[in-house]
PDB file of N, CA and C in Angstrom:
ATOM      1  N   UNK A   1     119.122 104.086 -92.551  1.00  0.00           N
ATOM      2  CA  UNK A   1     118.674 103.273 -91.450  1.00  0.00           C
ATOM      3  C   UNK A   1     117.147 103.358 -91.389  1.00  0.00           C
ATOM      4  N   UNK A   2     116.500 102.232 -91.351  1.00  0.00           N
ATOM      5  CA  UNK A   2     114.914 102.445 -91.309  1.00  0.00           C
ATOM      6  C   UNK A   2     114.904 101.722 -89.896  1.00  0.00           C
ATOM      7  N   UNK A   3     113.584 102.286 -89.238  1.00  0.00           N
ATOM      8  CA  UNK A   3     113.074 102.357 -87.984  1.00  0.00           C
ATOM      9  C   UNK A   3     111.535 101.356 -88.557  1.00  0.00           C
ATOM     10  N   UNK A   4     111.231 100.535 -87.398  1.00  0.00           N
ATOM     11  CA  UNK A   4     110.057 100.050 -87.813  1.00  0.00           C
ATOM     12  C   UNK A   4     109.193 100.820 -87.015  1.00  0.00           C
ATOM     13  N   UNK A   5     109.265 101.910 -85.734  1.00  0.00           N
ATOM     14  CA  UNK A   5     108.445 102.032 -84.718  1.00  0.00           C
ATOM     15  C   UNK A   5     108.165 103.550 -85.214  1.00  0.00           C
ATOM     16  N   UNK A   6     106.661 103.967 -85.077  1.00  0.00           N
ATOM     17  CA  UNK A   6     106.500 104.890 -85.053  1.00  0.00           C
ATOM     18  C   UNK A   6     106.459 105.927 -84.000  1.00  0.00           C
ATOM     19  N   UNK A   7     106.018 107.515 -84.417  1.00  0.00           N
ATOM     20  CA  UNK A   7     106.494 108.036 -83.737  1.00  0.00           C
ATOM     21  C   UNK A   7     105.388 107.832 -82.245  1.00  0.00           C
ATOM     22  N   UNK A   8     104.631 107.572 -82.372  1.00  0.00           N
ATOM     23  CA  UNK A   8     103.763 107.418 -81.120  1.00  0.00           C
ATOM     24  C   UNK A   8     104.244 106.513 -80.290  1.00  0.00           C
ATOM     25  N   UNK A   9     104.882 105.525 -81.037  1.00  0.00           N
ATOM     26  CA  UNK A   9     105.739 104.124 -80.063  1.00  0.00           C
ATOM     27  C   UNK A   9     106.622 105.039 -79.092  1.00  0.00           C
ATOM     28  N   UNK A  10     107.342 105.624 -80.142  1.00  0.00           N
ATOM     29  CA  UNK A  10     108.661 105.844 -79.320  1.00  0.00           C
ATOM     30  C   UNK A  10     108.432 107.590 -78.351  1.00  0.00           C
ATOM     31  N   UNK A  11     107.369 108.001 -78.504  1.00  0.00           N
ATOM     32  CA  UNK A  11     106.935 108.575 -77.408  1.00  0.00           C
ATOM     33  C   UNK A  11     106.289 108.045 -75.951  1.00  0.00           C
ATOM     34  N   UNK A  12     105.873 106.910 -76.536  1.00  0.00           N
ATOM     35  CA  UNK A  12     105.113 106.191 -75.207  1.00  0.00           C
ATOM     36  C   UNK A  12     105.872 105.396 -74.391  1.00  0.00           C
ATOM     37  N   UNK A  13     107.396 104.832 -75.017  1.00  0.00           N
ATOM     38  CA  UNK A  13     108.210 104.365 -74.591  1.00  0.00           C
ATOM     39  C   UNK A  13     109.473 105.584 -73.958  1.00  0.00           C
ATOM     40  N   UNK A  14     109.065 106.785 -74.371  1.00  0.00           N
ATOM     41  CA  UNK A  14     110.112 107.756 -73.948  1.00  0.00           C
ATOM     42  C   UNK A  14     110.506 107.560 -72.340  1.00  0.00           C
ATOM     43  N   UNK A  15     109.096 107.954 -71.537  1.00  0.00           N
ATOM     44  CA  UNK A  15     109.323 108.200 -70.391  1.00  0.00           C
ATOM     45  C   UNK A  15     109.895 107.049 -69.618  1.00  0.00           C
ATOM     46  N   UNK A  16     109.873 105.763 -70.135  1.00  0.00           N
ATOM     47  CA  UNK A  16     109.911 104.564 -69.335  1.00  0.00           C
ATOM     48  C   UNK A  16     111.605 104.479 -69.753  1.00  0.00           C
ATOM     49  N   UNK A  17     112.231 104.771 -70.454  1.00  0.00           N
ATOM     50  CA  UNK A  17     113.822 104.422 -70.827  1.00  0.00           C
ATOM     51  C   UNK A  17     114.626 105.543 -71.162  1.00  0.00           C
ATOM     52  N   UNK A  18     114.180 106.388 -70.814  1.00  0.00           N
ATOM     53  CA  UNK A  18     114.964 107.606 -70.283  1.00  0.00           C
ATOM     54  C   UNK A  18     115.486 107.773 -69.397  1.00  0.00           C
ATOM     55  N   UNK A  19     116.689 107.971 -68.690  1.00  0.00           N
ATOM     56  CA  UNK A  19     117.333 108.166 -67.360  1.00  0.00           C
ATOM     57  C   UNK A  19     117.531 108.733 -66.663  1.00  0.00           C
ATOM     58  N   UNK A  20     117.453 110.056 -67.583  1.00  0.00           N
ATOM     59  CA  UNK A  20     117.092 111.730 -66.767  1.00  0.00           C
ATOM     60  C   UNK A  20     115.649 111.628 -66.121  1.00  0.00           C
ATOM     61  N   UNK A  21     114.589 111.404 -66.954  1.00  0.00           N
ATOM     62  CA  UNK A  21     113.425 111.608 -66.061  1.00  0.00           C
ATOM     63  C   UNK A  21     113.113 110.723 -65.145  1.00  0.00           C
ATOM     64  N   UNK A  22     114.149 109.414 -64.969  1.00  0.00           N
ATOM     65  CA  UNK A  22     114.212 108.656 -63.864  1.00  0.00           C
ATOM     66  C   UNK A  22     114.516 109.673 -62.579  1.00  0.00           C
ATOM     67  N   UNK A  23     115.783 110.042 -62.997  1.00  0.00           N
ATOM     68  CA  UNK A  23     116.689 110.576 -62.016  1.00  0.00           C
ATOM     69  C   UNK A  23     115.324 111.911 -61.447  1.00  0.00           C
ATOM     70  N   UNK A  24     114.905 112.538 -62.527  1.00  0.00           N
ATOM     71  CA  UNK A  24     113.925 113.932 -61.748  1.00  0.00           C
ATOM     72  C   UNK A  24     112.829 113.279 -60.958  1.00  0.00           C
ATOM     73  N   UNK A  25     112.262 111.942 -61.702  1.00  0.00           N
ATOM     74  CA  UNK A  25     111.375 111.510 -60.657  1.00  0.00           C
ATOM     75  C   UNK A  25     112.200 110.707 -59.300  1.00  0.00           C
ATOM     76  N   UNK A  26     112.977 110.157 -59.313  1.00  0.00           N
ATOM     77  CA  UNK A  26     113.767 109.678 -57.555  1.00  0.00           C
ATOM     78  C   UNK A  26     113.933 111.543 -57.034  1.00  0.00           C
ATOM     79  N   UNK A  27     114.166 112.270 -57.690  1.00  0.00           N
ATOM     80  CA  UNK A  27     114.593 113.718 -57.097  1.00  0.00           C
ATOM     81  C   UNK A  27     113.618 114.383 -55.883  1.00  0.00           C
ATOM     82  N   UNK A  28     112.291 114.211 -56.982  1.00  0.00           N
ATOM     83  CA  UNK A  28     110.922 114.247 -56.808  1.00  0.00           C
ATOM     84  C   UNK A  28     110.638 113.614 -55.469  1.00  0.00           C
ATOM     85  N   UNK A  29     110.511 112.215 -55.491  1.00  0.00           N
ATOM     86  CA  UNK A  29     110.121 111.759 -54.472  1.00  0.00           C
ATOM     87  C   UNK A  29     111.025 111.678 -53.304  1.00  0.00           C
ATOM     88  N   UNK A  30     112.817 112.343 -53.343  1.00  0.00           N
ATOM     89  CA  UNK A  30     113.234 112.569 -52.133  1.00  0.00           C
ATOM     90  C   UNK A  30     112.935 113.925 -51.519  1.00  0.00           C
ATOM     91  N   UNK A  31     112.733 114.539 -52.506  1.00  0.00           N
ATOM     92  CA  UNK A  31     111.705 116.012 -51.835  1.00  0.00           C
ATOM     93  C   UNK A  31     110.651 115.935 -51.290  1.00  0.00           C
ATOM     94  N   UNK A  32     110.004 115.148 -51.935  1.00  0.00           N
ATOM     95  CA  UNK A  32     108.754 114.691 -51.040  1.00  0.00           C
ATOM     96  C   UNK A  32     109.063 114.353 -49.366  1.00  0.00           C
ATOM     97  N   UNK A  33     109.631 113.196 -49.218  1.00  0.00           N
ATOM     98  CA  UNK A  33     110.220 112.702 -48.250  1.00  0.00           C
ATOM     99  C   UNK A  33     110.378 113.385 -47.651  1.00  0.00           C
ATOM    100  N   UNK A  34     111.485 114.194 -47.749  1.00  0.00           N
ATOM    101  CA  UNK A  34     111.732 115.215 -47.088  1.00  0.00           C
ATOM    102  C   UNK A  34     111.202 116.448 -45.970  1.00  0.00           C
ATOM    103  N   UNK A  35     109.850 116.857 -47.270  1.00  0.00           N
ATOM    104  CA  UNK A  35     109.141 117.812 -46.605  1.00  0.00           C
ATOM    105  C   UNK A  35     108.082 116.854 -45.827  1.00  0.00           C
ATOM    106  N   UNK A  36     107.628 115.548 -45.791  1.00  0.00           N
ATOM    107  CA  UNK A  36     106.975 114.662 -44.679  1.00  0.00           C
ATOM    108  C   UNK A  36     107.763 114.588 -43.210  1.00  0.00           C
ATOM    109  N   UNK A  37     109.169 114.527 -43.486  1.00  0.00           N
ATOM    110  CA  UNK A  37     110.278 114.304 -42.658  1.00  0.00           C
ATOM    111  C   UNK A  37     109.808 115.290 -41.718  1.00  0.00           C
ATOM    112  N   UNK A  38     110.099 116.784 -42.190  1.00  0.00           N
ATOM    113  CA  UNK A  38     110.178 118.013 -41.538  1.00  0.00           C
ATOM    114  C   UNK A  38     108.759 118.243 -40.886  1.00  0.00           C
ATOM    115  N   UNK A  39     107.636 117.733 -41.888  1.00  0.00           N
ATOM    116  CA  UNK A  39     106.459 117.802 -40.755  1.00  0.00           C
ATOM    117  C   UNK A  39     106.401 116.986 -38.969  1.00  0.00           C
ATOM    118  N   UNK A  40     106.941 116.238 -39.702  1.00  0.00           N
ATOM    119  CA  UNK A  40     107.236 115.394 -37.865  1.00  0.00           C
ATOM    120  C   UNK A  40     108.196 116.126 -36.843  1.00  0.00           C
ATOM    121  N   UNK A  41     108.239 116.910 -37.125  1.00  0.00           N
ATOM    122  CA  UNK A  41     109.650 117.917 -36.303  1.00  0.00           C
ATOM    123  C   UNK A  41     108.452 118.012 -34.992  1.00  0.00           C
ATOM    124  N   UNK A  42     107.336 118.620 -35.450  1.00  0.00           N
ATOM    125  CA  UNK A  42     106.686 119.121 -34.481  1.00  0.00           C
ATOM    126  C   UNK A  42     106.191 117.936 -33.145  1.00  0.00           C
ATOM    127  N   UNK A  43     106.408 116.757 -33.525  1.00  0.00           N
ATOM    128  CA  UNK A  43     105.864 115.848 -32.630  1.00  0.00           C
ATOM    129  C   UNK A  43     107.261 115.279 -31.839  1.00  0.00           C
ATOM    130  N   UNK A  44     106.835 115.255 -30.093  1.00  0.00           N
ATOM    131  CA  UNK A  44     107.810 114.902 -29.155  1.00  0.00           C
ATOM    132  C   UNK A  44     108.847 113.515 -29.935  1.00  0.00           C
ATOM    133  N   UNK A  45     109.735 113.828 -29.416  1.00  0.00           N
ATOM    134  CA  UNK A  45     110.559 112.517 -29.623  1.00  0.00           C
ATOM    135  C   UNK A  45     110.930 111.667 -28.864  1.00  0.00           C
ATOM    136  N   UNK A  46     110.327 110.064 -28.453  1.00  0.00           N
ATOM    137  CA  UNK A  46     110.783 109.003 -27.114  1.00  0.00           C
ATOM    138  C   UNK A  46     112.057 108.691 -27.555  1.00  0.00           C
ATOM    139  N   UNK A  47     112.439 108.427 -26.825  1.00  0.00           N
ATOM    140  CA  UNK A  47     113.669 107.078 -26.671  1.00  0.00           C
ATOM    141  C   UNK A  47     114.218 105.993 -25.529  1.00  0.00           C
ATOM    142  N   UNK A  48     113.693 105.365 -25.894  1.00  0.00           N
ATOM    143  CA  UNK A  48     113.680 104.038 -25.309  1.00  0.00           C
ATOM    144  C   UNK A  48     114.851 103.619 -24.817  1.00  0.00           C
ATOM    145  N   UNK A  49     115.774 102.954 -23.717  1.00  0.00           N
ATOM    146  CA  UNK A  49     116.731 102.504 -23.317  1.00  0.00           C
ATOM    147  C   UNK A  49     117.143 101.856 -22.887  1.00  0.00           C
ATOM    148  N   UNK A  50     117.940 100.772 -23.075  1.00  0.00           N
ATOM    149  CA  UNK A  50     118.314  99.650 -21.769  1.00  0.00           C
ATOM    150  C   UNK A  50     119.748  99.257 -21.549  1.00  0.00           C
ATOM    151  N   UNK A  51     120.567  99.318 -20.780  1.00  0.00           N
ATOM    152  CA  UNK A  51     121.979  99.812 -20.330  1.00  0.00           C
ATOM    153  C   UNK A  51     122.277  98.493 -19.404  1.00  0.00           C
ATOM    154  N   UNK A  52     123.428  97.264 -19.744  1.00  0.00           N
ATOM    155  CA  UNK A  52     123.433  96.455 -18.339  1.00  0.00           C
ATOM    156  C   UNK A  52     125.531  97.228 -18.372  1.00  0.00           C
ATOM    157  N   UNK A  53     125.623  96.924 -16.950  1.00  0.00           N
ATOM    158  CA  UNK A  53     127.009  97.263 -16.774  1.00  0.00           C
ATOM    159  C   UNK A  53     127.802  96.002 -15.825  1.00  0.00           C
ATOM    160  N   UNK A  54     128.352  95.623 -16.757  1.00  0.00           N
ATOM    161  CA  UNK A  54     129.223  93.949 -15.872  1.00  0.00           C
ATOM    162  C   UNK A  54     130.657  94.805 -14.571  1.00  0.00           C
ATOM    163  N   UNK A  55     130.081  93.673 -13.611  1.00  0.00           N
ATOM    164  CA  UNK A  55     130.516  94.425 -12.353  1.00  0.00           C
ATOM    165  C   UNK A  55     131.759  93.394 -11.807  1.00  0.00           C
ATOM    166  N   UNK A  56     132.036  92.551 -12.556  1.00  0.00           N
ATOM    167  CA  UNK A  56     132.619  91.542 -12.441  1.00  0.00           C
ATOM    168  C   UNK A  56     132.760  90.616 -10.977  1.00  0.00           C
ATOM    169  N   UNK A  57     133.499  89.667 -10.375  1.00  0.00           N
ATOM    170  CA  UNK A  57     133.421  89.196  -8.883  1.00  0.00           C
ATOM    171  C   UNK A  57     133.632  90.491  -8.281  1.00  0.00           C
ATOM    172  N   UNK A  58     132.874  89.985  -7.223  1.00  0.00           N
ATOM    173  CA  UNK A  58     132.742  90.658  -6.002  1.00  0.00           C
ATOM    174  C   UNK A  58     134.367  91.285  -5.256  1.00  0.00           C
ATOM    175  N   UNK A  59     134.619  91.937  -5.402  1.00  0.00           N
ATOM    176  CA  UNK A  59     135.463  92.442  -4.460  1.00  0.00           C
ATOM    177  C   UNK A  59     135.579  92.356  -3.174  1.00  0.00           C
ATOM    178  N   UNK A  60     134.577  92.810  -2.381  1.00  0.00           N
ATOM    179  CA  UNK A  60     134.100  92.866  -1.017  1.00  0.00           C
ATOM    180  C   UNK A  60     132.979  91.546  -0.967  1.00  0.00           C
ATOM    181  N   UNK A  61     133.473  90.369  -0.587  1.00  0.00           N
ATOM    182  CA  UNK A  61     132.447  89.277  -0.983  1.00  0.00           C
ATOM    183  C   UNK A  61     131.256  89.890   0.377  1.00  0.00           C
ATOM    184  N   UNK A  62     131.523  90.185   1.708  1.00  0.00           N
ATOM    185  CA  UNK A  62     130.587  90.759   2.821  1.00  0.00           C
ATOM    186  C   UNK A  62     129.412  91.280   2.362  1.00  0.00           C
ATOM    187  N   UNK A  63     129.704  92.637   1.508  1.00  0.00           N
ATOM    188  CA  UNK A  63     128.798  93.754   1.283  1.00  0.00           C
ATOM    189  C   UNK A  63     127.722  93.389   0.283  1.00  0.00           C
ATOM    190  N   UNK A  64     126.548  93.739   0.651  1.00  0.00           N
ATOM    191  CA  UNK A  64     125.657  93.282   0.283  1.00  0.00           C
ATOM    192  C   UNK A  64     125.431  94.258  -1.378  1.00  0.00           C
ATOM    193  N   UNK A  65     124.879  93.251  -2.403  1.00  0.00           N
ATOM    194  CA  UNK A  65     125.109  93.021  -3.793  1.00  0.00           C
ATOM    195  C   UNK A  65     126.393  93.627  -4.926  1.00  0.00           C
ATOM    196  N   UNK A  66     127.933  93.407  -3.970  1.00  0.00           N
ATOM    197  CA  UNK A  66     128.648  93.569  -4.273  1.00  0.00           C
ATOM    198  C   UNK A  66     129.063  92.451  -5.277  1.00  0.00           C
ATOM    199  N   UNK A  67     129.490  92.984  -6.587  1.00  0.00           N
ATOM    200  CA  UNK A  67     129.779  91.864  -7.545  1.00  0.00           C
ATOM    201  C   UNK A  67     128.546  91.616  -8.243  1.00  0.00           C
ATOM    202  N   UNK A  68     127.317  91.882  -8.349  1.00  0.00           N
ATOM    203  CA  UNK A  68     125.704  91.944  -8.965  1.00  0.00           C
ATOM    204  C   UNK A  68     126.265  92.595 -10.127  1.00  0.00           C
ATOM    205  N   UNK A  69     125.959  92.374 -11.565  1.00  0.00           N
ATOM    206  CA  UNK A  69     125.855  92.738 -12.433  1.00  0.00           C
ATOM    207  C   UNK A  69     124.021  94.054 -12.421  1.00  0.00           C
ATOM    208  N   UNK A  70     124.204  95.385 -13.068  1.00  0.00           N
ATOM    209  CA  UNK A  70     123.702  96.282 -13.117  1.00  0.00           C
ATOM    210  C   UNK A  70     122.938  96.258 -14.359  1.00  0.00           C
ATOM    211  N   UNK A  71     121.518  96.801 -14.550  1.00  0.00           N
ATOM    212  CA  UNK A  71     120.928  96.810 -15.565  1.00  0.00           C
ATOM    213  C   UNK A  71     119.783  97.801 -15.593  1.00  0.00           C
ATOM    214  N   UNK A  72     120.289  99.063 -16.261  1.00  0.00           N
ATOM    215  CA  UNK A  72     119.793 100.528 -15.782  1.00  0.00           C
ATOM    216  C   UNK A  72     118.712 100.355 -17.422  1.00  0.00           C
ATOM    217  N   UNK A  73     117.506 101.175 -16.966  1.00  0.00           N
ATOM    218  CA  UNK A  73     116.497 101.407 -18.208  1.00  0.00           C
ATOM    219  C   UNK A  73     116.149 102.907 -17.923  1.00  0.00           C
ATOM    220  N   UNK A  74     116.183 103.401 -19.295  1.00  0.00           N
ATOM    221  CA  UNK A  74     116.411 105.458 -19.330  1.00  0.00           C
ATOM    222  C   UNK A  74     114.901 105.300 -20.408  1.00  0.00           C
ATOM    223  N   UNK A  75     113.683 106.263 -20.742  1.00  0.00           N
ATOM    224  CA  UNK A  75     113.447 106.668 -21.042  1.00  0.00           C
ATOM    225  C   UNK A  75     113.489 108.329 -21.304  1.00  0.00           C
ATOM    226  N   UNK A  76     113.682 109.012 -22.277  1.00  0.00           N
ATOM    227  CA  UNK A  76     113.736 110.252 -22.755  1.00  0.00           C
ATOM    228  C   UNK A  76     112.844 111.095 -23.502  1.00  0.00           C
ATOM    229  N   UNK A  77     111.874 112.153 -23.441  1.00  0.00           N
ATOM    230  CA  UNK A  77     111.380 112.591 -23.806  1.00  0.00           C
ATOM    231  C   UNK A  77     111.739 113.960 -24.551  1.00  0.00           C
ATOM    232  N   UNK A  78     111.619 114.365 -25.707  1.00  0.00           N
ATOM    233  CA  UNK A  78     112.008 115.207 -26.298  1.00  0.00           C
ATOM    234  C   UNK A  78     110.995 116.271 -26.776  1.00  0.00           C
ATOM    235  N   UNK A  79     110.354 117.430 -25.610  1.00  0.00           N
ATOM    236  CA  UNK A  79     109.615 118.304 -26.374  1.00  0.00           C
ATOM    237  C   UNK A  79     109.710 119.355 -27.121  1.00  0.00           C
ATOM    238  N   UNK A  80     109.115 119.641 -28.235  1.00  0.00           N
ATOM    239  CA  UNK A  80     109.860 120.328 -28.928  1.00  0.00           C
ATOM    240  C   UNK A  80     108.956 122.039 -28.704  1.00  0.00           C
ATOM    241  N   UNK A  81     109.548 123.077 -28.042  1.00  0.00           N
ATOM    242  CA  UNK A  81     108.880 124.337 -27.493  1.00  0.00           C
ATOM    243  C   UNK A  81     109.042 125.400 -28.556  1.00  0.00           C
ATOM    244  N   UNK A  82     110.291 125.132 -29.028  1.00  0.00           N
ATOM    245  CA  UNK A  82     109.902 126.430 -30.331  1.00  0.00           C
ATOM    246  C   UNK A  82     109.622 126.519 -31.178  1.00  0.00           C
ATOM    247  N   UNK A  83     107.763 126.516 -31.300  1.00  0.00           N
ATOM    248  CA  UNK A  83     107.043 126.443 -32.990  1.00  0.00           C
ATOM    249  C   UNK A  83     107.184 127.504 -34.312  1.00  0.00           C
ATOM    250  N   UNK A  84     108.304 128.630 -33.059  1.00  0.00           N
ATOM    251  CA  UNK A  84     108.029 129.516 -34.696  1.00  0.00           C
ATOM    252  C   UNK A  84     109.792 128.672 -35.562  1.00  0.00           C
ATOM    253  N   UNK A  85     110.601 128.234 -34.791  1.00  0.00           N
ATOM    254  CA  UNK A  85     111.310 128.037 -35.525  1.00  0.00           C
ATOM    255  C   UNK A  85     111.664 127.101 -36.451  1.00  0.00           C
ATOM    256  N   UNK A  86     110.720 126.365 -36.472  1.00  0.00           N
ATOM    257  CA  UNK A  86     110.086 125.229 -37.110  1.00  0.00           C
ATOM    258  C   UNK A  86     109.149 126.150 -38.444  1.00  0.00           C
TER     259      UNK A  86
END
């Protein structure tokens, strides 16, 4: 079997069609990720909220905003106090 490519070709083409060093570099950069991830531990966490609750007809048509559909908004703050365990 003769090859037309030399060996410098098929070194320079190694890294690009290889599948293992695909796979170590995605590995790579989910480790990365990762340890960026874990740096944000230290910063509070919001959460934003908005809640409606259907109250359907009025039951008591008299009573005042009986039968009003409800629409509650929660913000949450998440501080985070223990730096050594981080």
């Amino acid at each position: 079997m003769l090859i037309s490519v030399t060996d410098e070709e098929l070194f320079k083409q190694f890294p690009e069609n290889n599948p293992q060093l695909k796979r170590y570099d995605h590995l790579e950069a989910r480790e990365r990720a990762g340890i960026e991830l874990a740096k944000k531990e230290y910063y509070p966490d919001l959460t934003f909220g908005i809640e409606d609750i259907v109250t359907g007809p009025a039951v008591i048509p008299n009573t005042a905003n009986s039968g009003k559909d409800v629409i509650i908004a929660s913000v949450t703050i998440n501080i985070p106090f223990w730096w050594e365990r981080r």
